[in-house]
PDB file of N, CA and C in Angstrom:
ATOM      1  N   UNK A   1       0.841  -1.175   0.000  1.00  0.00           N
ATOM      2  CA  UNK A   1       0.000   0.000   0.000  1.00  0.00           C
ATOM      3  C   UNK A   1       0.888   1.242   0.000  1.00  0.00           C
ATOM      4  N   UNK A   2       0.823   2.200  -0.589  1.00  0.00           N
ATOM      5  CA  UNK A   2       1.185   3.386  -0.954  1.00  0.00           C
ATOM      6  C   UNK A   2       0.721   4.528   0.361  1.00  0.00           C
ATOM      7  N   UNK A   3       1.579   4.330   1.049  1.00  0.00           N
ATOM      8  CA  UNK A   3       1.472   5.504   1.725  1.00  0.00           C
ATOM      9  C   UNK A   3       1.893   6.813   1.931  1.00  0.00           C
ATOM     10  N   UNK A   4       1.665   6.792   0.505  1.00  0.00           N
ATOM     11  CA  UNK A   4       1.669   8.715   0.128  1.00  0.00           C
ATOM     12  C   UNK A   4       0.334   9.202  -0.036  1.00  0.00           C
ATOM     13  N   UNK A   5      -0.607   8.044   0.248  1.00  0.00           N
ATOM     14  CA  UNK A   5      -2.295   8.140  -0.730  1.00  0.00           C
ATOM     15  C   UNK A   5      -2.806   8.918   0.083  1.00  0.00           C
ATOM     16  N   UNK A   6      -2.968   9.187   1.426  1.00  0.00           N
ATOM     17  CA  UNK A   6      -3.512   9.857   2.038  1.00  0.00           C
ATOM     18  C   UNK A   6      -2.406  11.274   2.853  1.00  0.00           C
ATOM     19  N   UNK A   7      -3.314  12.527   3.051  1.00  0.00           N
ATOM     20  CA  UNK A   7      -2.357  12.814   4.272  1.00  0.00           C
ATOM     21  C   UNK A   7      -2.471  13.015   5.545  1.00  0.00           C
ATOM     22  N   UNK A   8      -1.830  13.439   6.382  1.00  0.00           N
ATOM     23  CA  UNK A   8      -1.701  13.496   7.870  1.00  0.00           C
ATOM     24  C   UNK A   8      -2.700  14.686   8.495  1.00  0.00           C
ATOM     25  N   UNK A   9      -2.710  14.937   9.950  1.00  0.00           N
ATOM     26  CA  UNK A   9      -3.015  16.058  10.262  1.00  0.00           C
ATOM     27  C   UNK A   9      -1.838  17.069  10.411  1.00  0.00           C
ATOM     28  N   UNK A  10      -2.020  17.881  11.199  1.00  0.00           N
ATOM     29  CA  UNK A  10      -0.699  18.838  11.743  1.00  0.00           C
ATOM     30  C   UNK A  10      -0.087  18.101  12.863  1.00  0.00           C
ATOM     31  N   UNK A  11      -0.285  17.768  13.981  1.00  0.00           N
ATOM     32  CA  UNK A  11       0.154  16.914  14.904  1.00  0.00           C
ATOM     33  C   UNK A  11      -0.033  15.539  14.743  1.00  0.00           C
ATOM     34  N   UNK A  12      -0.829  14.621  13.958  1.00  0.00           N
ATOM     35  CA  UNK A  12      -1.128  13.600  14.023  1.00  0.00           C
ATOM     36  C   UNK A  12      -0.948  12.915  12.679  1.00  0.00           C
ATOM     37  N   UNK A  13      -0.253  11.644  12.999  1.00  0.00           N
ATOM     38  CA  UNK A  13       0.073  10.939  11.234  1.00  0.00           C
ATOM     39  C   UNK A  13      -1.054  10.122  11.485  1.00  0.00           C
ATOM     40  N   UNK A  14      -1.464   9.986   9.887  1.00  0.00           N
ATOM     41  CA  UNK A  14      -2.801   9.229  10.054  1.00  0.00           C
ATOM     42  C   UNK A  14      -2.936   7.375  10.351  1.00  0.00           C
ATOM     43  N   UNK A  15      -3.461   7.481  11.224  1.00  0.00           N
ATOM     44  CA  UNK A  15      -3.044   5.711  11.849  1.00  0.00           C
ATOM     45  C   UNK A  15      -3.628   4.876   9.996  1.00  0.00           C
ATOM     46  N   UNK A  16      -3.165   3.839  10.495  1.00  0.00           N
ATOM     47  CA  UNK A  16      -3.570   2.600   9.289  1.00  0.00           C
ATOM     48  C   UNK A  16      -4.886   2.032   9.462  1.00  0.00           C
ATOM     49  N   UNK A  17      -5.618   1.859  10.833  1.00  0.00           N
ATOM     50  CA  UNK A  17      -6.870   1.448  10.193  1.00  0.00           C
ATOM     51  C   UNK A  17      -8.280   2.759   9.439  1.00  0.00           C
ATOM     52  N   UNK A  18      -7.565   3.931  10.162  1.00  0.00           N
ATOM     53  CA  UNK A  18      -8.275   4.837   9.315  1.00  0.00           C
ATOM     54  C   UNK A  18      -7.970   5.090   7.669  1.00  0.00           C
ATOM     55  N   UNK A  19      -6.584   4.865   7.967  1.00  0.00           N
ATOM     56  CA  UNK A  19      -6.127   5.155   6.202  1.00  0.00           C
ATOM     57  C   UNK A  19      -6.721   4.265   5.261  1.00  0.00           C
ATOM     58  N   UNK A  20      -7.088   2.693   6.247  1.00  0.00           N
ATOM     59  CA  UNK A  20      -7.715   1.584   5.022  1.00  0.00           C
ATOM     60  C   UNK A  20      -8.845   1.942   5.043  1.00  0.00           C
ATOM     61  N   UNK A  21      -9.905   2.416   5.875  1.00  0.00           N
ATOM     62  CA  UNK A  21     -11.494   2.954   5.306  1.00  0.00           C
ATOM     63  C   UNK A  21     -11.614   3.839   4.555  1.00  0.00           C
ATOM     64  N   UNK A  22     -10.659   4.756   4.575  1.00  0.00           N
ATOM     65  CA  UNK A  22     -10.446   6.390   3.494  1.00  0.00           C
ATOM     66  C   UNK A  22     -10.007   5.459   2.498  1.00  0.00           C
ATOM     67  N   UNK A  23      -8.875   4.896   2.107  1.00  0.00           N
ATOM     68  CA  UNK A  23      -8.463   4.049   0.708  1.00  0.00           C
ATOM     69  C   UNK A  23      -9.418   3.282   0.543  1.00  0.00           C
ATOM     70  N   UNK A  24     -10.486   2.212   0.822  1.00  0.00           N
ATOM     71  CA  UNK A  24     -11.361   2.076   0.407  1.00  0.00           C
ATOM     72  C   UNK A  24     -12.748   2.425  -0.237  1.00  0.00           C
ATOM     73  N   UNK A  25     -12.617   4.336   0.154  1.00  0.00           N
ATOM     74  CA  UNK A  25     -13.961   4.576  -0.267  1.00  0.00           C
ATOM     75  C   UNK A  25     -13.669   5.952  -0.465  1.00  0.00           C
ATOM     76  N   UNK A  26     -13.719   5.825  -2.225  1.00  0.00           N
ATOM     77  CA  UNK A  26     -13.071   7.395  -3.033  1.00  0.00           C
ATOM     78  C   UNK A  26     -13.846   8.530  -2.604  1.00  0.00           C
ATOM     79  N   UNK A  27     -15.411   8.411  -2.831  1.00  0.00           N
ATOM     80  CA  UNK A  27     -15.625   9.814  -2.256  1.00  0.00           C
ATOM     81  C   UNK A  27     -15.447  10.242  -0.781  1.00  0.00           C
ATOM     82  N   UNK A  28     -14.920   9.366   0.093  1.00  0.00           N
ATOM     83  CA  UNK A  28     -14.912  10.083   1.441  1.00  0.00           C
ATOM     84  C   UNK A  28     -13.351  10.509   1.365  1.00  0.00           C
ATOM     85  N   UNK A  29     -12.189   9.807   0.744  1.00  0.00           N
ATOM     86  CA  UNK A  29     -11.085   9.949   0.431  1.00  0.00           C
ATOM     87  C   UNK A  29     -11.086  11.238   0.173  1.00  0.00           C
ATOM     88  N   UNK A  30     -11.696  11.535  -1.438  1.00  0.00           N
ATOM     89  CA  UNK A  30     -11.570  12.836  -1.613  1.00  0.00           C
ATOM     90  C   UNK A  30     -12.229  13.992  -0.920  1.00  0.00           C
ATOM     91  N   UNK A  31     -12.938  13.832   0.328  1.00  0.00           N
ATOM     92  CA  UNK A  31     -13.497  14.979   1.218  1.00  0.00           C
ATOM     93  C   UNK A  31     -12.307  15.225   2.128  1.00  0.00           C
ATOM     94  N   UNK A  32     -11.419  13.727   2.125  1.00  0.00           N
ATOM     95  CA  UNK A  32     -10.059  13.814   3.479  1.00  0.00           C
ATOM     96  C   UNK A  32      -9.500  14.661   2.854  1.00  0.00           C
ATOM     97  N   UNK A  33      -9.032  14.483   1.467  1.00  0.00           N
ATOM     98  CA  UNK A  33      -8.157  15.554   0.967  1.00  0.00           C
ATOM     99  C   UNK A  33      -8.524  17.102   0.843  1.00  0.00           C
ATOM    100  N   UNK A  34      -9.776  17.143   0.855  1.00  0.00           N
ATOM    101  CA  UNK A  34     -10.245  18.650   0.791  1.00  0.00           C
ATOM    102  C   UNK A  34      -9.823  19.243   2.067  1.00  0.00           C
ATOM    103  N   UNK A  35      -9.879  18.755   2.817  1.00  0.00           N
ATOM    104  CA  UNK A  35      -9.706  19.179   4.685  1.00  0.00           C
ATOM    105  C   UNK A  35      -8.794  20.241   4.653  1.00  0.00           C
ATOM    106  N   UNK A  36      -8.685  20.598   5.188  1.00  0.00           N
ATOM    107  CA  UNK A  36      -7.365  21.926   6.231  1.00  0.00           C
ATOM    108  C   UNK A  36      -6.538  20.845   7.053  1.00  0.00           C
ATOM    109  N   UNK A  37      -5.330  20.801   6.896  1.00  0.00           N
ATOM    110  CA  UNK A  37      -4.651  19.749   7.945  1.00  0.00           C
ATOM    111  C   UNK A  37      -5.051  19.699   9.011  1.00  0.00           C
ATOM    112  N   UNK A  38      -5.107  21.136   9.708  1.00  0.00           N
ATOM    113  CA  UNK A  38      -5.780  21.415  10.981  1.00  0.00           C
ATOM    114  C   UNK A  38      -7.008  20.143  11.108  1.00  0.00           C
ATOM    115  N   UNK A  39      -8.097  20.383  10.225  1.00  0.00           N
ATOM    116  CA  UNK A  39      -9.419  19.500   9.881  1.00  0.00           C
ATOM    117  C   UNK A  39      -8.878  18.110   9.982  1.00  0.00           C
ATOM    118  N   UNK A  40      -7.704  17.415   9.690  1.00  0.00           N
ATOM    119  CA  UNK A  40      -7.494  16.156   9.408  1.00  0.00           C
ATOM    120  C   UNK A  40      -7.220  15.883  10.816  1.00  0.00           C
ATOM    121  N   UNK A  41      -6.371  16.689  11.016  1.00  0.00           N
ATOM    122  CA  UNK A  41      -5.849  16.579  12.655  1.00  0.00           C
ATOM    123  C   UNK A  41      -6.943  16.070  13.830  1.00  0.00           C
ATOM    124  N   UNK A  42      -8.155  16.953  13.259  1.00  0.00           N
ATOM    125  CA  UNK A  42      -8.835  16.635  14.278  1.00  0.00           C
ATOM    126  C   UNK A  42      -9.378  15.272  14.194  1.00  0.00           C
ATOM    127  N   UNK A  43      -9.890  14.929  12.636  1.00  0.00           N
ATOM    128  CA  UNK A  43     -10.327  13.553  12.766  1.00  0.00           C
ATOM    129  C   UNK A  43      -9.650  12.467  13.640  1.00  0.00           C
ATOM    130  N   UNK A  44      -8.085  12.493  13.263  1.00  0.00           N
ATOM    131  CA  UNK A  44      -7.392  11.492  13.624  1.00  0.00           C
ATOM    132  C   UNK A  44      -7.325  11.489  15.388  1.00  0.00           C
ATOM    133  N   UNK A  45      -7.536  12.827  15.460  1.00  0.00           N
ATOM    134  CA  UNK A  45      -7.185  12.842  17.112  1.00  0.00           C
ATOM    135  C   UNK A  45      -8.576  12.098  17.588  1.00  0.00           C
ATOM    136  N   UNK A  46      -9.410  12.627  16.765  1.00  0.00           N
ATOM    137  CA  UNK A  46     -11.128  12.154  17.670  1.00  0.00           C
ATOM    138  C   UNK A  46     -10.872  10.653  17.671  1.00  0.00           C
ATOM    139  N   UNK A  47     -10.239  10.102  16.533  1.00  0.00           N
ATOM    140  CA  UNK A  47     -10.208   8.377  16.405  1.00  0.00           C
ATOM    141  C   UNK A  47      -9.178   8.094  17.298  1.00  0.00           C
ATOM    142  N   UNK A  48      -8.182   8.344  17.700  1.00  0.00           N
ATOM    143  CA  UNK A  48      -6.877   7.980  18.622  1.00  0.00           C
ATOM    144  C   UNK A  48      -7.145   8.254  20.016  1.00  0.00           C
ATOM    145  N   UNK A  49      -7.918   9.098  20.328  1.00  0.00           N
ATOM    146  CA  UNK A  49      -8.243   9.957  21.622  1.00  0.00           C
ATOM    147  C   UNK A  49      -9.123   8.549  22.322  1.00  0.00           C
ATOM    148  N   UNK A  50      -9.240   7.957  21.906  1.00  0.00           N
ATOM    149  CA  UNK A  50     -10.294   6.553  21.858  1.00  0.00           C
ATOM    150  C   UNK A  50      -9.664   5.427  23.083  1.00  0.00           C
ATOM    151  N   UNK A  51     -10.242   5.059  24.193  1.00  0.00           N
ATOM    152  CA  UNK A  51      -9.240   3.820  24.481  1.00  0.00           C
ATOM    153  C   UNK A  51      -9.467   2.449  24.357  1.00  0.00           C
ATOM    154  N   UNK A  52     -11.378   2.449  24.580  1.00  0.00           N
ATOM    155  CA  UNK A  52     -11.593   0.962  24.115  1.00  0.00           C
ATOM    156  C   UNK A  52     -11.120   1.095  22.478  1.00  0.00           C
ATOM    157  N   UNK A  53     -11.355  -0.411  22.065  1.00  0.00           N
ATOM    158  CA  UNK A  53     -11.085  -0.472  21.330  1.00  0.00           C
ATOM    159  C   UNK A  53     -12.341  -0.349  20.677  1.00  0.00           C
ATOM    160  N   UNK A  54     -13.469  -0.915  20.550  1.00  0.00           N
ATOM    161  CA  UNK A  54     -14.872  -1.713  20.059  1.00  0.00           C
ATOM    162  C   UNK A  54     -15.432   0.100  19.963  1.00  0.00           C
ATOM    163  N   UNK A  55     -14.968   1.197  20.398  1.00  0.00           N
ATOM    164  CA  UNK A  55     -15.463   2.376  20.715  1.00  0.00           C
ATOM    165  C   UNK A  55     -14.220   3.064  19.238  1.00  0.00           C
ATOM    166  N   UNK A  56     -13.184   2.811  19.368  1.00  0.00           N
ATOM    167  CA  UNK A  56     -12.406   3.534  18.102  1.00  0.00           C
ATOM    168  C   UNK A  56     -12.891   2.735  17.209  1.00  0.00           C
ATOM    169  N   UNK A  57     -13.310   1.406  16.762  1.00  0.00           N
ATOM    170  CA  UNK A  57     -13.988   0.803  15.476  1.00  0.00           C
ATOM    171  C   UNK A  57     -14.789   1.954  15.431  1.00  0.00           C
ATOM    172  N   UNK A  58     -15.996   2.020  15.954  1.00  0.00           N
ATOM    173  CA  UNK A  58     -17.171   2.911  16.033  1.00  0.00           C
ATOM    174  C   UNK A  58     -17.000   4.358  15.269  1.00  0.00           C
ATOM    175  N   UNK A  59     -15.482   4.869  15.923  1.00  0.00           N
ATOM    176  CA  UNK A  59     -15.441   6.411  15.254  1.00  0.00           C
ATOM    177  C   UNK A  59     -14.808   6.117  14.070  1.00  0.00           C
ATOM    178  N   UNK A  60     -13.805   4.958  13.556  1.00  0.00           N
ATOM    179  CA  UNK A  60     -13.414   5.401  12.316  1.00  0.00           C
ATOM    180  C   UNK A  60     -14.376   4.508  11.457  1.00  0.00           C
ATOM    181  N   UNK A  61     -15.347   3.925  11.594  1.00  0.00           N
ATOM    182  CA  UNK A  61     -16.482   3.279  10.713  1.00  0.00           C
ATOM    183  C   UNK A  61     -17.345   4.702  10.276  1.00  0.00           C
ATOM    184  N   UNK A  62     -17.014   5.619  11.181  1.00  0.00           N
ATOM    185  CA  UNK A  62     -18.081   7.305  11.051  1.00  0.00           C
ATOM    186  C   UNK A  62     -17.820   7.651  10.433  1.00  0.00           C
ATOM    187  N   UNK A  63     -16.250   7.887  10.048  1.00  0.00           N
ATOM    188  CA  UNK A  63     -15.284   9.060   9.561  1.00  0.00           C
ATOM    189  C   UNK A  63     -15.850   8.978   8.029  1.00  0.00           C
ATOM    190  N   UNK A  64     -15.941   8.064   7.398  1.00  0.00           N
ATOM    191  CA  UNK A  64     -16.105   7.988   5.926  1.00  0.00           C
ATOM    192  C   UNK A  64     -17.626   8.775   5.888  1.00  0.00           C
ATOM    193  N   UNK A  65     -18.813   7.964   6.518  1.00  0.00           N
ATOM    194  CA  UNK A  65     -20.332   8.709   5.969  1.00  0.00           C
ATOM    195  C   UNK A  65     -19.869   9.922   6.214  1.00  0.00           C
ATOM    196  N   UNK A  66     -19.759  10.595   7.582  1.00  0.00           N
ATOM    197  CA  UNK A  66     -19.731  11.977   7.966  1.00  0.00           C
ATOM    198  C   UNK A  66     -19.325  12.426   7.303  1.00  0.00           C
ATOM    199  N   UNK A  67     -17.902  12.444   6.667  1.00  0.00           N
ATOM    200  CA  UNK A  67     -17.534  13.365   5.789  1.00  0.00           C
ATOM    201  C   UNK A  67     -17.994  13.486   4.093  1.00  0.00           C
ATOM    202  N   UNK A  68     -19.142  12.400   3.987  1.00  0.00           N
ATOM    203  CA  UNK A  68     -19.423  12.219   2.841  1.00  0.00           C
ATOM    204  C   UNK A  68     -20.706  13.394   2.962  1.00  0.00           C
ATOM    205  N   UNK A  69     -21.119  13.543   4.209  1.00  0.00           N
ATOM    206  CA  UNK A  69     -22.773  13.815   4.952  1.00  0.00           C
ATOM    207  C   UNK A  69     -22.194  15.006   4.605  1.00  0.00           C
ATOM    208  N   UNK A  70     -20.789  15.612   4.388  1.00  0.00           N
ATOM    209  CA  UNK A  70     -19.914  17.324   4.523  1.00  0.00           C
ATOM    210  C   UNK A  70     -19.463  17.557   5.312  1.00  0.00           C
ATOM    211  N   UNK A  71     -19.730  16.951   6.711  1.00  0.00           N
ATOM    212  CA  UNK A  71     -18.734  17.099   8.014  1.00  0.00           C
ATOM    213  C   UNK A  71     -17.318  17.690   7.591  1.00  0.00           C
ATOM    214  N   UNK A  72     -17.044  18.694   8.143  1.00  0.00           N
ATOM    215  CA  UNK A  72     -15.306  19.368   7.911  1.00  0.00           C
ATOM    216  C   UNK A  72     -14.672  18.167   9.210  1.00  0.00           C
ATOM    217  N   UNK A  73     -15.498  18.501  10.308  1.00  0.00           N
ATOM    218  CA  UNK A  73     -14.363  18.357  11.622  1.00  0.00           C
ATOM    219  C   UNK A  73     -15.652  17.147  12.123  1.00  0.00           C
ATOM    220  N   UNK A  74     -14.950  16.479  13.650  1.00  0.00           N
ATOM    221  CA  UNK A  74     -16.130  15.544  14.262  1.00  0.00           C
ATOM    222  C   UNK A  74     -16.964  16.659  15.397  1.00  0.00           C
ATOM    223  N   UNK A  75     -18.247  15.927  15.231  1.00  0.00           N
ATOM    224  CA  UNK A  75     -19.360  16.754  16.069  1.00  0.00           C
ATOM    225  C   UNK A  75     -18.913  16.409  17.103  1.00  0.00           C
ATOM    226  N   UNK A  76     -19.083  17.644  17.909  1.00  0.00           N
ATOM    227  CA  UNK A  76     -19.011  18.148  19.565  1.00  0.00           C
ATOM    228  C   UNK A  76     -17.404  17.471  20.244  1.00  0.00           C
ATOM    229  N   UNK A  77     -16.648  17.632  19.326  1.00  0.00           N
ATOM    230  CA  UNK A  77     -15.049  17.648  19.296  1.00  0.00           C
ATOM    231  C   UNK A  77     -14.566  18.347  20.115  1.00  0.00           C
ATOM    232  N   UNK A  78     -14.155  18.752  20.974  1.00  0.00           N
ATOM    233  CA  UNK A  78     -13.386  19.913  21.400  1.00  0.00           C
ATOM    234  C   UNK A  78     -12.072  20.415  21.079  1.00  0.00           C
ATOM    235  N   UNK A  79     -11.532  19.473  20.087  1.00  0.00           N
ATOM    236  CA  UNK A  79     -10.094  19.935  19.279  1.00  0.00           C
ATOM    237  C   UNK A  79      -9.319  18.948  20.128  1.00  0.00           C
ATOM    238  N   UNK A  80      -8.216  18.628  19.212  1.00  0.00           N
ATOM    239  CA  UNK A  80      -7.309  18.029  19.664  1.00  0.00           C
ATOM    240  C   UNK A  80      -6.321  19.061  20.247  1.00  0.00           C
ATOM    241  N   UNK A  81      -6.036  18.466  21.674  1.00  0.00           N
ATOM    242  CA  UNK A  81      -5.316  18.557  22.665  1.00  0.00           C
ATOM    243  C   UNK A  81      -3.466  18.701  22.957  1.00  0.00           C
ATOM    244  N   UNK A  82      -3.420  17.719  21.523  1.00  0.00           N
ATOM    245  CA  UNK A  82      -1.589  17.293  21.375  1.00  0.00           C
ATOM    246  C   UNK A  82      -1.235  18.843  20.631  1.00  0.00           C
ATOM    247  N   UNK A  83      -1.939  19.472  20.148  1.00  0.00           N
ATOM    248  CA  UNK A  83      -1.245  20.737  19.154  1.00  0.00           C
ATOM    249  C   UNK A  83      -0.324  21.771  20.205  1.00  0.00           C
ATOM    250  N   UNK A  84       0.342  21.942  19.377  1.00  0.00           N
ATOM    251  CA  UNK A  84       1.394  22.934  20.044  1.00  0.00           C
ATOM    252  C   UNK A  84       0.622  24.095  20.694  1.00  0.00           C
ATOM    253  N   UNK A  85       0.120  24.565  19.840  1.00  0.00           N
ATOM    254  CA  UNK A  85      -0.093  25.938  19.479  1.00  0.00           C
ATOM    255  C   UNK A  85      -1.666  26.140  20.443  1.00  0.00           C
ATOM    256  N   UNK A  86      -2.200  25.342  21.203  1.00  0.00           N
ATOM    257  CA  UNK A  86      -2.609  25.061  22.494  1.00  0.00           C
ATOM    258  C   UNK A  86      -2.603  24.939  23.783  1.00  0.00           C
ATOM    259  N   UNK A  87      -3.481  25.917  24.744  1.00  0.00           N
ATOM    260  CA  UNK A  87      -2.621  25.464  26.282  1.00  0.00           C
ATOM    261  C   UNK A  87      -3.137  24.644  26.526  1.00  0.00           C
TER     262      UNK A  87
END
């Protein structure tokens, strides 16, 4: 697999089981790429921020409709936390 296909957020590289639901399904792919890194960032953080596991299936099974639905960022997010440029 080509992992140049997708890209990252600003703080966050995009894990592999999210990258295989985005590489599987072109139009949500191409909404990832429309994003603001910032925007990607957050997805990945909302999916990583996760500790069960059966609960991160759940958010990155979302990530594709939502952003197909137009979602920029995840609902009632409060931003990821790891960014620098954050207290």
């Amino acid at each position: 697999m080509n992992k140049k296909v997708t890209s990252d957020g600003v703080a966050h590289k995009l894990p592999a089981d999210l990258r295989a639901v985005l590489i599987a399904d072109k139009a949500a792919l191409a909404k990832w790429e429309s994003l603001t890194p910032l925007a990607r960032n957050e997805w990945i953080c909302w999916v990583e921020f996760i500790k069960k596991p059966e609960t991160r299936r759940e958010h990155v099974e979302r990530v594709c409709p939502e952003l197909k639905d137009g979602k920029r960022r995840p609902c009632c997010w409060i931003g990821c936390t790891h960014r620098k440029d954050k207290k």
